[in-house]
Structures are given as C-alpha cells and as structure tokens.
C-alpha atoms as a PDB file:
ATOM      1  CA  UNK A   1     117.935 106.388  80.132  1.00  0.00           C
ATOM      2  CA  UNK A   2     116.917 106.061  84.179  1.00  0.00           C
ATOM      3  CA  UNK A   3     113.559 103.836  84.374  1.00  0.00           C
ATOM      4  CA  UNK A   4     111.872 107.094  86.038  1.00  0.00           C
ATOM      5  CA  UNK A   5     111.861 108.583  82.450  1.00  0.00           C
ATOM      6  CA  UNK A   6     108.925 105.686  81.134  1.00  0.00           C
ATOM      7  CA  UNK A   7     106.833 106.258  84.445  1.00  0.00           C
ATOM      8  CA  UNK A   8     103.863 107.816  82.528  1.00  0.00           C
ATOM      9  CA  UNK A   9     101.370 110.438  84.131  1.00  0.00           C
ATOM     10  CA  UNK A  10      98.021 109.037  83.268  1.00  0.00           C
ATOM     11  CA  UNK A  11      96.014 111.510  84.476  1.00  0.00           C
ATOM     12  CA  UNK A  12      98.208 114.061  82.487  1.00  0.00           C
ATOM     13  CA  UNK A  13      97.938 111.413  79.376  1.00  0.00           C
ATOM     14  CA  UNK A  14      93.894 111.634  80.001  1.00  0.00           C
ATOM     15  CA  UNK A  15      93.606 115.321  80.733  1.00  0.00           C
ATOM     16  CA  UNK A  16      95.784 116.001  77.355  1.00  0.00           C
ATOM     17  CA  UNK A  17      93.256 113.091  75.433  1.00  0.00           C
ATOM     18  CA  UNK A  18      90.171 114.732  76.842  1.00  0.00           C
ATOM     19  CA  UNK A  19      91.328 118.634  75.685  1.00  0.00           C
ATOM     20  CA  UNK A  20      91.737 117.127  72.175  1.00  0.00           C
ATOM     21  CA  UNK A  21      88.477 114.961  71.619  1.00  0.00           C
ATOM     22  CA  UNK A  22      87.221 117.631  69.296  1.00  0.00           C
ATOM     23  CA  UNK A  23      90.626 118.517  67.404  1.00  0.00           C
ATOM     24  CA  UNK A  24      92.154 115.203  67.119  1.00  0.00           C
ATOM     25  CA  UNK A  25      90.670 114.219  63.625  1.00  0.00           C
ATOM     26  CA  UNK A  26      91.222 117.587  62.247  1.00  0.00           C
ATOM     27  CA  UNK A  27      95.073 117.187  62.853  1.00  0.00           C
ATOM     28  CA  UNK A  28      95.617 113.406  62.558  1.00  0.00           C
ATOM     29  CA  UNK A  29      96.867 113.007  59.096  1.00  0.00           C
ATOM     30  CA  UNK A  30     100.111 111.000  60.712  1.00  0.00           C
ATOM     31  CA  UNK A  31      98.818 108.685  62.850  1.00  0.00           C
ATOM     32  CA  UNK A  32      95.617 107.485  60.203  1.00  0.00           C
ATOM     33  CA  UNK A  33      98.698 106.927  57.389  1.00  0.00           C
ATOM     34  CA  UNK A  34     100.700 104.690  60.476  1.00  0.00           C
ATOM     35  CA  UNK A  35      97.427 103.160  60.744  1.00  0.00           C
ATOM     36  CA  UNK A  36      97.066 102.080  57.305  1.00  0.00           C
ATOM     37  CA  UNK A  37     100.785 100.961  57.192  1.00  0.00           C
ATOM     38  CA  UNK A  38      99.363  98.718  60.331  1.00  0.00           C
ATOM     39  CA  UNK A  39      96.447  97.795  58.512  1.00  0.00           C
ATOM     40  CA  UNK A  40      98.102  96.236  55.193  1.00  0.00           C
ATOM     41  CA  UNK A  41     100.772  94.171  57.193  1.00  0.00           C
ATOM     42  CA  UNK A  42      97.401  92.170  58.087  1.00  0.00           C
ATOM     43  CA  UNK A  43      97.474  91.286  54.274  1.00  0.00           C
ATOM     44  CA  UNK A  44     100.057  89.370  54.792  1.00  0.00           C
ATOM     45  CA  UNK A  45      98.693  87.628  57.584  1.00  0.00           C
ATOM     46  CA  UNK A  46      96.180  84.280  57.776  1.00  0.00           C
ATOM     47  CA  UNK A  47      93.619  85.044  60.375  1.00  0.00           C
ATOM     48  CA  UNK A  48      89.857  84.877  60.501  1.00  0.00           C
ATOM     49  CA  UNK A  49      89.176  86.286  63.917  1.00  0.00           C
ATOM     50  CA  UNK A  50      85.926  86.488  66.232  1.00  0.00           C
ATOM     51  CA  UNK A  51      86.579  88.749  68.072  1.00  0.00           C
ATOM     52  CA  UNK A  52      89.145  92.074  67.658  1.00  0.00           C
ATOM     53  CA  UNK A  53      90.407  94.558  69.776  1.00  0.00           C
ATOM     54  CA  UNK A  54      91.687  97.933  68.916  1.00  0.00           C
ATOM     55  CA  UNK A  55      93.224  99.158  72.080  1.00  0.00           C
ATOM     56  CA  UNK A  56      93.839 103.063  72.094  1.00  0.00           C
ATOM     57  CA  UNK A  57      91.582 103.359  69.322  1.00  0.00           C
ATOM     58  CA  UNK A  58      90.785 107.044  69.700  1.00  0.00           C
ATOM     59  CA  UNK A  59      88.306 108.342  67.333  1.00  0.00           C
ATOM     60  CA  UNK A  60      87.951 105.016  66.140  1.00  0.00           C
ATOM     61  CA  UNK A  61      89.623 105.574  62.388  1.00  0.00           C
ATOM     62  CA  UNK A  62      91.299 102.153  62.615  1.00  0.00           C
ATOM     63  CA  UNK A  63      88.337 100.069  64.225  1.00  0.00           C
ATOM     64  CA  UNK A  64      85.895 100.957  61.383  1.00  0.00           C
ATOM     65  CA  UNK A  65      88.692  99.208  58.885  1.00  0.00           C
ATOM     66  CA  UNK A  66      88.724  96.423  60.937  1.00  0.00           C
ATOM     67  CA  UNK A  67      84.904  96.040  60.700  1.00  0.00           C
ATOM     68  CA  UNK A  68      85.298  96.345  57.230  1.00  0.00           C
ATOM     69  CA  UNK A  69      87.905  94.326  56.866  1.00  0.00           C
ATOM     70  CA  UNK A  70      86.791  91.491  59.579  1.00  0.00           C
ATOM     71  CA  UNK A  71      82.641  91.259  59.269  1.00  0.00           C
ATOM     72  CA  UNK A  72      81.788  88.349  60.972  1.00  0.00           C
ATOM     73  CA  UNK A  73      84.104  89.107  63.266  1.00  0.00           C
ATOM     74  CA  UNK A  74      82.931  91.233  66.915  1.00  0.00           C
ATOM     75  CA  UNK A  75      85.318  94.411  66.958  1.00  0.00           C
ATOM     76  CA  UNK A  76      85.579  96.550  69.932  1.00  0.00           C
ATOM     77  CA  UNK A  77      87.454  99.724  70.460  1.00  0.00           C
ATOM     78  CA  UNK A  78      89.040 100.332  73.854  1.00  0.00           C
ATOM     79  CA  UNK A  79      90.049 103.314  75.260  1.00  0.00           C
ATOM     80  CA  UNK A  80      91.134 104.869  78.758  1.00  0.00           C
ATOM     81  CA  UNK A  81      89.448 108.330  77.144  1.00  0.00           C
ATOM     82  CA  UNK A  82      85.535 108.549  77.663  1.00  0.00           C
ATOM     83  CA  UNK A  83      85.773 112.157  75.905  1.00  0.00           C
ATOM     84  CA  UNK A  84      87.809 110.871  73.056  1.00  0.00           C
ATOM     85  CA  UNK A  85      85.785 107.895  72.501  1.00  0.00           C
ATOM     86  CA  UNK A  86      82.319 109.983  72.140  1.00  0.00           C
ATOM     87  CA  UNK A  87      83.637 111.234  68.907  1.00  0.00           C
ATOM     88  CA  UNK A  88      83.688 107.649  67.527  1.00  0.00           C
ATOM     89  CA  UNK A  89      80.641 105.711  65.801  1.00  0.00           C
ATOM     90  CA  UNK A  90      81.432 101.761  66.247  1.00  0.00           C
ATOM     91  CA  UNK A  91      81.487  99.854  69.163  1.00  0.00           C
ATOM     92  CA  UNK A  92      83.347 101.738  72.117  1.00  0.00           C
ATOM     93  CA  UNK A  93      84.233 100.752  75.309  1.00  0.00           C
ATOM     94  CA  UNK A  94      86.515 102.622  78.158  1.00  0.00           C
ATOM     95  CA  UNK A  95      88.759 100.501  79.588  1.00  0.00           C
ATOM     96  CA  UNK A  96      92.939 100.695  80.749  1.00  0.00           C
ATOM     97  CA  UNK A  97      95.588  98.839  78.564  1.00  0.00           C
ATOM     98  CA  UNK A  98      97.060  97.548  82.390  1.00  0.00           C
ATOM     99  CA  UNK A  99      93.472  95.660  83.003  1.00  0.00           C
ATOM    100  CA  UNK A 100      91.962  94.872  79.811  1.00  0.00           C
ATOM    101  CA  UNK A 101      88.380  94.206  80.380  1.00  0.00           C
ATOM    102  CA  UNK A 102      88.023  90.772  78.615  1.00  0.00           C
ATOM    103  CA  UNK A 103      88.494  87.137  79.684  1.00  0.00           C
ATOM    104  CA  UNK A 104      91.372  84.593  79.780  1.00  0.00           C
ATOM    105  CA  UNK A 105      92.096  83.332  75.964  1.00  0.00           C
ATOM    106  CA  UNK A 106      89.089  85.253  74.172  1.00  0.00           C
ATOM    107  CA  UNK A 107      90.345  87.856  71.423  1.00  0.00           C
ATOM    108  CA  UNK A 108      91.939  86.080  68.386  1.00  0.00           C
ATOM    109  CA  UNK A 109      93.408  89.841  67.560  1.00  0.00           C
ATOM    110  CA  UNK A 110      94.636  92.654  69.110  1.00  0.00           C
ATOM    111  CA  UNK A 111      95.422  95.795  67.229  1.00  0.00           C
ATOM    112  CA  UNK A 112      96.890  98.721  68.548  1.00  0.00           C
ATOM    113  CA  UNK A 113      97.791 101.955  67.008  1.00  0.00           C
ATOM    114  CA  UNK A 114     100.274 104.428  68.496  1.00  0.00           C
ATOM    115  CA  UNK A 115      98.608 103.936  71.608  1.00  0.00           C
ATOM    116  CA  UNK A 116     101.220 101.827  73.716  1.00  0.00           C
ATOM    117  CA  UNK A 117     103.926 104.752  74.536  1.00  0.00           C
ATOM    118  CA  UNK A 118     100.696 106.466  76.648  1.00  0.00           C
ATOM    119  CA  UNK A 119     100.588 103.295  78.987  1.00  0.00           C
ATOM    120  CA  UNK A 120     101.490 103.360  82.518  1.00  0.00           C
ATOM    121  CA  UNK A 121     103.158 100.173  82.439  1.00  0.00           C
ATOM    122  CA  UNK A 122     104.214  99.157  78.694  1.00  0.00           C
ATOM    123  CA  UNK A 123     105.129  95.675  80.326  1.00  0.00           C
ATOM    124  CA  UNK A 124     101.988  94.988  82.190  1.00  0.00           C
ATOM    125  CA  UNK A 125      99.971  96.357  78.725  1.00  0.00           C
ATOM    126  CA  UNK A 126     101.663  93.763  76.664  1.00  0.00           C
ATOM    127  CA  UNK A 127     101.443  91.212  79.636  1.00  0.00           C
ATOM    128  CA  UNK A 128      97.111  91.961  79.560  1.00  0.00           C
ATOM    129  CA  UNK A 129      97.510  91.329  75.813  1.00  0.00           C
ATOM    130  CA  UNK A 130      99.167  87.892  76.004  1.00  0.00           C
ATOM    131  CA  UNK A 131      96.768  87.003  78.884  1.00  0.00           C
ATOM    132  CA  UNK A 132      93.729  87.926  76.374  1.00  0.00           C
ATOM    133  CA  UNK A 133      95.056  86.983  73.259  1.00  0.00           C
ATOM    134  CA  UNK A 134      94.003  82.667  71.923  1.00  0.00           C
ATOM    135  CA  UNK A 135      96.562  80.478  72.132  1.00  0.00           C
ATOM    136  CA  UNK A 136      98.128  81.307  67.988  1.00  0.00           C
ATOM    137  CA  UNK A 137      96.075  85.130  67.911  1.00  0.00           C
ATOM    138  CA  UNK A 138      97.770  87.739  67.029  1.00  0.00           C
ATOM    139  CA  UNK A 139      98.898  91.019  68.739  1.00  0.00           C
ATOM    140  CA  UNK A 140      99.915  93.967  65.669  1.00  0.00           C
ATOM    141  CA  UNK A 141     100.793  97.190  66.893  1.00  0.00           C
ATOM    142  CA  UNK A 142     103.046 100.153  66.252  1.00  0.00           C
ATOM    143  CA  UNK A 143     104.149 103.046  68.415  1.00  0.00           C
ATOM    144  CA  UNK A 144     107.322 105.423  68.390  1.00  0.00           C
ATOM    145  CA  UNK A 145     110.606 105.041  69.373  1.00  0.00           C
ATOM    146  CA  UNK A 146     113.231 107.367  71.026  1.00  0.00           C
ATOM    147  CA  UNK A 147     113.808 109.780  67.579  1.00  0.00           C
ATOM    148  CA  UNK A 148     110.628 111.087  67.334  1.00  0.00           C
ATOM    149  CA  UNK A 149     110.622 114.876  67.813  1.00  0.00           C
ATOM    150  CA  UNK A 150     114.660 114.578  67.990  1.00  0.00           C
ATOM    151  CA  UNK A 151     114.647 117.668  66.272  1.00  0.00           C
ATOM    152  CA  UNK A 152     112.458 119.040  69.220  1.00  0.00           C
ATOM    153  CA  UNK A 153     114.077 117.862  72.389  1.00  0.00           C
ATOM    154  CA  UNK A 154     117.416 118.662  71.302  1.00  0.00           C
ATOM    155  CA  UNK A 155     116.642 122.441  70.490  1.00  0.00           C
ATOM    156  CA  UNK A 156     116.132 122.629  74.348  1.00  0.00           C
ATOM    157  CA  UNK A 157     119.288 123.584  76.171  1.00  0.00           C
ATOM    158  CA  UNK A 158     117.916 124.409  79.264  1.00  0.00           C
ATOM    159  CA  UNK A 159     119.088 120.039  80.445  1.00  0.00           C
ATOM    160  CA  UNK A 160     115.631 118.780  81.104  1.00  0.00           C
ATOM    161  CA  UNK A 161     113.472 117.121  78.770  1.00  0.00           C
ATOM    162  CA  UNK A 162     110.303 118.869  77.135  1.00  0.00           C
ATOM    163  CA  UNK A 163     109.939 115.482  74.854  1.00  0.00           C
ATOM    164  CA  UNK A 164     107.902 112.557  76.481  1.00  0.00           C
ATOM    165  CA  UNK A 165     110.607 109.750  76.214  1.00  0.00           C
ATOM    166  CA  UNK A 166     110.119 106.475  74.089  1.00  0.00           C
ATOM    167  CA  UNK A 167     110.869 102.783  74.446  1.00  0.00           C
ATOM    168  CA  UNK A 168     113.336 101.402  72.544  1.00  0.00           C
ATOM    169  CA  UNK A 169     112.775  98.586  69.186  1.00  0.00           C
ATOM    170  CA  UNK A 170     114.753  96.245  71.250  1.00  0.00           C
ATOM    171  CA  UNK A 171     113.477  96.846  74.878  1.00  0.00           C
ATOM    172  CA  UNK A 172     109.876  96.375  73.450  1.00  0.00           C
ATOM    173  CA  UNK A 173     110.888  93.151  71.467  1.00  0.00           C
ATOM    174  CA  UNK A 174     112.744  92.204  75.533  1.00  0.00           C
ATOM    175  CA  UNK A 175     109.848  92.173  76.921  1.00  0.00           C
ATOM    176  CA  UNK A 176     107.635  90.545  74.345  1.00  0.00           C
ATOM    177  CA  UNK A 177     110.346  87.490  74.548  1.00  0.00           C
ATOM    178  CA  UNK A 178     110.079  87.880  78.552  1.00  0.00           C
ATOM    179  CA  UNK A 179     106.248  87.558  78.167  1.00  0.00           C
ATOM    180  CA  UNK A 180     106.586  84.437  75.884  1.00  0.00           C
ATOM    181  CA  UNK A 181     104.521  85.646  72.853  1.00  0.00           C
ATOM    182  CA  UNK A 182     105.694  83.306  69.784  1.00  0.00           C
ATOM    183  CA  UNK A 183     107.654  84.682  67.100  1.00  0.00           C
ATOM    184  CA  UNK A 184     107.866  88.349  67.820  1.00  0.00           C
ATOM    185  CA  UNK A 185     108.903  90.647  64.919  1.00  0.00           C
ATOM    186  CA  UNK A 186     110.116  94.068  65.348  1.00  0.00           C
ATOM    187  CA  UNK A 187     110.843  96.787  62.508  1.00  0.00           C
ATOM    188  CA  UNK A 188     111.312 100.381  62.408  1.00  0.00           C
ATOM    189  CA  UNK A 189     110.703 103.261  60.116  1.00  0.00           C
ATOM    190  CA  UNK A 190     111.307 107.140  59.703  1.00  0.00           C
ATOM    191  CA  UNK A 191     108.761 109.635  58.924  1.00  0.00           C
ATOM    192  CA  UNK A 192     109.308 113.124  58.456  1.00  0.00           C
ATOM    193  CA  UNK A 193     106.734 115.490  58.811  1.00  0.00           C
ATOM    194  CA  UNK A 194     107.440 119.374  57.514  1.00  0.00           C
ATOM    195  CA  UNK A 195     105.982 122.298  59.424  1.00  0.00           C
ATOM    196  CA  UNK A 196     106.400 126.257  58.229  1.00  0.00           C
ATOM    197  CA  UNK A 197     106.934 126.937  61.833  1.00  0.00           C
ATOM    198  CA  UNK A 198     107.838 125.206  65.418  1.00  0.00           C
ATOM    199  CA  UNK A 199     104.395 126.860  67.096  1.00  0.00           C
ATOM    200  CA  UNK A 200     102.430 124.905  64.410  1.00  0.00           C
ATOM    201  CA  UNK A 201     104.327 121.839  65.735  1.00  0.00           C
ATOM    202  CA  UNK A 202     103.423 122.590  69.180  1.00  0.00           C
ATOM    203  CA  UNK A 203     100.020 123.317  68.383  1.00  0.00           C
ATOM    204  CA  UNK A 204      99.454 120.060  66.285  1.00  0.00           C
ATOM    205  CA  UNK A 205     100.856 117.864  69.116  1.00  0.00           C
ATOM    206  CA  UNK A 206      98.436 119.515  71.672  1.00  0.00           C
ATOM    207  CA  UNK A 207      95.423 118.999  69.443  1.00  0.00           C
ATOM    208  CA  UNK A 208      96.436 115.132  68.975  1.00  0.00           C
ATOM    209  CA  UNK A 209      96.628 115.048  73.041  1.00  0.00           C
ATOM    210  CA  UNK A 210     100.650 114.050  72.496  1.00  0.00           C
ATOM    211  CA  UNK A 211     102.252 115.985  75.296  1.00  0.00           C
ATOM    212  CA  UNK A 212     104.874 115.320  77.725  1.00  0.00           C
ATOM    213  CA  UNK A 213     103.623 112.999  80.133  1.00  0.00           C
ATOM    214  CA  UNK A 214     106.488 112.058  81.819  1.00  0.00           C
ATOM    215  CA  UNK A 215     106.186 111.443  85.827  1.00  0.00           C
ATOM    216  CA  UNK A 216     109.697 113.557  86.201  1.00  0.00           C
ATOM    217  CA  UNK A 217     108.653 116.105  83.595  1.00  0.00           C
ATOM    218  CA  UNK A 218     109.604 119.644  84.065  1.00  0.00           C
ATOM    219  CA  UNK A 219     106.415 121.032  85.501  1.00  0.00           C
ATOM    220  CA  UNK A 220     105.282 124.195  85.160  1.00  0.00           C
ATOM    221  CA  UNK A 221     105.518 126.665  82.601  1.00  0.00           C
ATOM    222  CA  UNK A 222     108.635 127.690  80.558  1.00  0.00           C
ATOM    223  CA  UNK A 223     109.977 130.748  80.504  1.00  0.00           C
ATOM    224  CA  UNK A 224     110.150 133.134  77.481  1.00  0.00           C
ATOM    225  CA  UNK A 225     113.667 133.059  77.409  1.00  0.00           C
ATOM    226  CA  UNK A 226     113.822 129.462  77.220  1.00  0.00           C
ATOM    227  CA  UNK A 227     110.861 129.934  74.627  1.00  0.00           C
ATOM    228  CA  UNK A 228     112.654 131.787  72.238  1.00  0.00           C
ATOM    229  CA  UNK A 229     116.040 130.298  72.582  1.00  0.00           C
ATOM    230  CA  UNK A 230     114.751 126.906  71.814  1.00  0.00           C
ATOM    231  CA  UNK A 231     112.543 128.595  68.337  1.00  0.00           C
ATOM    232  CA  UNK A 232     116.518 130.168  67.574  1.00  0.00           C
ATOM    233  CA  UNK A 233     117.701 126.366  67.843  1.00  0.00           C
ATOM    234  CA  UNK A 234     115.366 124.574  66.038  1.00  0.00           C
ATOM    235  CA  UNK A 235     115.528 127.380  63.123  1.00  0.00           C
ATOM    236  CA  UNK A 236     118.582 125.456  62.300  1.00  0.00           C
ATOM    237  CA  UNK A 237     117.013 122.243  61.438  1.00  0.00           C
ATOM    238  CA  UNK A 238     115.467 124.347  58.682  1.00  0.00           C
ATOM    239  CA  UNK A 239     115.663 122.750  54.788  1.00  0.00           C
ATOM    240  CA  UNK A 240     116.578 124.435  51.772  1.00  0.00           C
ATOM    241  CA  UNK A 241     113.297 124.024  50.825  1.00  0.00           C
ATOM    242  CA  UNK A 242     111.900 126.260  54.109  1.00  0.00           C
ATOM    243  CA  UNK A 243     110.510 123.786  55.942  1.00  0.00           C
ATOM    244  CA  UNK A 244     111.277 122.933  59.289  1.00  0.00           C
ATOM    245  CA  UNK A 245     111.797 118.718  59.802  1.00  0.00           C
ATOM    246  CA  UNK A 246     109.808 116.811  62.690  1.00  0.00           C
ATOM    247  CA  UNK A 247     110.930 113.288  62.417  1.00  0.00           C
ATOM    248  CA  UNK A 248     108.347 110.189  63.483  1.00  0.00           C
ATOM    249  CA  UNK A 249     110.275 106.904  64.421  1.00  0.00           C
ATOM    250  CA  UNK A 250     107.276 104.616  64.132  1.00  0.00           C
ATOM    251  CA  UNK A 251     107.736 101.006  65.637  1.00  0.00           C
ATOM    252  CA  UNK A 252     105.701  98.120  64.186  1.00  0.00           C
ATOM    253  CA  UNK A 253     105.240  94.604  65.976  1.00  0.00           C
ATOM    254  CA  UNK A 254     103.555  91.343  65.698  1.00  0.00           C
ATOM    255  CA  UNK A 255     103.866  88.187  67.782  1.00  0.00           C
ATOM    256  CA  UNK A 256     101.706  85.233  68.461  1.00  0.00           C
ATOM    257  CA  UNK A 257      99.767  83.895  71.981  1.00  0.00           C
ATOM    258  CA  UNK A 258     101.509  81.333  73.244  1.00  0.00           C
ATOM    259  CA  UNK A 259      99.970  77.966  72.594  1.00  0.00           C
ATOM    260  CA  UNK A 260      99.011  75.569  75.385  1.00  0.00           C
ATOM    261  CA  UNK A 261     101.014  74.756  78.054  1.00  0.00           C
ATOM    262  CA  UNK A 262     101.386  70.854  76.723  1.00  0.00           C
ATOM    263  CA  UNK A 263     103.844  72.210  74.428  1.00  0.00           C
ATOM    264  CA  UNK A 264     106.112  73.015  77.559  1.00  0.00           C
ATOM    265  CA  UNK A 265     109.326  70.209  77.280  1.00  0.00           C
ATOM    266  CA  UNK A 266     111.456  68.850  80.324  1.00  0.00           C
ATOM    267  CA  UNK A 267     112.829  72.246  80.631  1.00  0.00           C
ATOM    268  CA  UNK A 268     109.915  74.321  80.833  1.00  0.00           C
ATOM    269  CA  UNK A 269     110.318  75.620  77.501  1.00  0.00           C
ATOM    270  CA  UNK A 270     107.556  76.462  74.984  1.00  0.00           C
ATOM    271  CA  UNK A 271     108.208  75.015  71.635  1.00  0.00           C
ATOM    272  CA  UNK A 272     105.348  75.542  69.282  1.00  0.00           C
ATOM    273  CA  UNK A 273     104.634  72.987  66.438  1.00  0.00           C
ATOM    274  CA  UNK A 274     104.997  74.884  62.954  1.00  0.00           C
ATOM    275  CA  UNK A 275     101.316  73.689  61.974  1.00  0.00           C
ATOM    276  CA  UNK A 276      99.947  75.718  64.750  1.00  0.00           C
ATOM    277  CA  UNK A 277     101.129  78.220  64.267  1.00  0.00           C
ATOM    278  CA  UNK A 278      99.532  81.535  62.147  1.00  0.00           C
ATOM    279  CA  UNK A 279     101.935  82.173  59.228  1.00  0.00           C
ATOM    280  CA  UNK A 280     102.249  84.734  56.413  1.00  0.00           C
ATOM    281  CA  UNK A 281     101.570  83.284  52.863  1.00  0.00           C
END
C-alpha cells in the first residue's frame, strides 16, 4: 500500500469528530465493548500509576473506568476534538497525539482507545508516548487494522478507495521496536457487526465521526450510479440469516518505556533487567 494512503486529513478527522459530538454515544456500542476488552487486559497487569492518560478519549467512556479503576491516581483525557470533549464529565483536556502536552518521563500509563488510526503521524504519536511514558510505564492501546469494513471497500468497483486505510499488526509492532519501547505485544481480533441495511452502516460510521480521511481520498461526492452499484455488491455479503456483515479487525498493544539509559551496553543496546521491569502475574 503507497505511504500516501496513511497521510491522514486532520482537519477532515476534526470536522467529521465535531459533526458527531452529539451522536457519538448514541451509536458507540463497538468501540465501548473494544474498550472494555482494553480495560480487562489491565487485570493482568501490575501497575499503580499517578498519573494516566487516555489519549482520543472522546466522550470520555473509558477515562471514567480508569478513575474508577485507578483513584489515587490523576487521569486526564486528551483529545484533538474541543466539540467532542464537551460531551464528557471528567477531566478533559484538548491536545494532538503528535505533541502531547505533558513533560519528559511523567505519565506511568497511557491508554488509548481506537484513537491511533485518526493520527497524522502514527509514528510520531507513538514516538510522544515513549517520550511521556516513566521509564517501566505502560502504553495499552487498540485500533483497527486493514479488514475493517472489507466488506465495504471491496463492494466499490469504481478503483479508488471509499475506506480510510489501516496500519498493519506488524508495521505498528515495527515501529514500536524502532521507538525502543520494551517488550511490545501485538494481537489481533475479528468483530463482526450485522446491519439490516448498508445506509444504516453509512449512517452509523458518520455519527461515530469514522469517515474517510485519507489525504488522497476521492473527494467530492459519488455519483448515484456508483451509489447503487456498490448497495448491488455488498447485497452479496448478505447471511442466511438477513443480515448484512461489517467486519472490525481490532488491534490491541502493550509495551513498556524504556528504562534509563545506564542500561545501554558497549553496543548501544538497551537491555532491561527482568526486576524492572512491569510483568503480568
């Protein structure tokens, strides 16, 4: 896939966030049961943080369970979407995943729910989280990969793509290994979400503010011809059972901040001593 497919629009990303501020809960069934998927992997997870960041928290669904879940801990949501982030109650601030506003060292865990596949720079986002995070925090997020909406972009015959592309698993865990975050795990799952009809599709990605965002997008709109040829298509994803399939490939990740540099050996290397390390029990 050409590198000019992941340059994201972010004032298309914003202007879609901003149009669904007052939707988004109504419609976000998915992305609250991803978040709770998120949320149990911290079970599993030793770690008594101080301070927490949700980064793309949106309404704010996940921060509240990490107030819950974390109370002596500070927890901030951050999001690039002042309209989105009015509909929340905790702690809010606007801020861009490329510049997180905190300091060198000073969040012991970053969260981050389906937010990382709207950044303008996926590398530089998980660069600002490795900056940010303690030496042994911990950076858990999911996002999608390249099969969501398969069903979707390849009812289009018209040869562009209507689907906002996704990183790959691997490319994400790349660049994690690239940044130097310790022990970086990567998994993948497959949701599939049933709709009576593709315009309910359509509507429900509008009102979550998941559009195409793609700097070489098609812009513009589409025809009616290309309209209905692409409702004839997808009518043949349809199950016995009437529905018509969307699938969700939802990535998860964890890895570690690097420890101090005094770990570095002749070569330059970071080798981590197991006792420093934040393990599962």
């Amino acid at each position: 896939m050409p590198k000019t497919q992941f340059q994201v629009d972010q004032n298309a990303v914003k202007k879609a966030l901003h149009a669904a501020a007052r939707t988004y809960d109504n419609v976000g069934m998915v992305p609250k049961a991803i978040a709770d998927r998120l949320l149990e992997r911290l079970d599993f997870i030793r770690l008594n943080p101080l301070c927490v960041v949700d980064v793309g928290a949106r309404t704010g669904y996940a921060t509240q369970q990490l107030e819950e879940r974390y109370r002596e801990a500070i927890v901030v949501g951050l999001d690039f979407s002042v309209a989105i982030l009015q509909a929340a109650s905790s702690k809010m601030m606007v801020g861009e995943y490329t510049a997180l506003p905190f300091a060198d060292r000073s969040v012991d865990l970053i969260f981050s729910n389906l937010a990382f596949q709207w950044s303008s720079d996926l590398q530089q986002t998980l660069q600002e989280c490795h900056r940010v995070l303690k030496p042994g925090g911990l950076l858990l997020f999911s996002t999608v990969g390249p099969d969501t909406l398969k069903e979707l972009h390849s009812s289009f015959a018209d040869g562009h793509r209507h689907v906002h592309p996704f990183y790959d698993m691997h490319d994400i865990g790349d660049m994690l290994t690239q940044l130097r975050f310790t022990d970086p795990v990567m998994d993948t799952e497959r949701l599939i979400v049933h709709y009576s009809s593709v315009p309910q599709l359509v509507k429900d990605l509008k009102q979550l503010g998941a559009q195409n965002a793609s700097q070489d997008r098609l812009k513009g709109l589409m025809g009616k011809t290309q309209w209905r040829q692409m409702l004839t298509n997808y009518e043949n994803c349809r199950e016995e059972n009437g529905a018509l399939p969307a699938t969700v490939e939802v990535i998860y990740g964890h890895a570690f901040g690097t420890e101090s540099n005094s770990f570095k050996n002749a070569n330059g290397e970071v080798t981590v001593p197991i006792d420093k390390i934040i393990r599962r029990n």
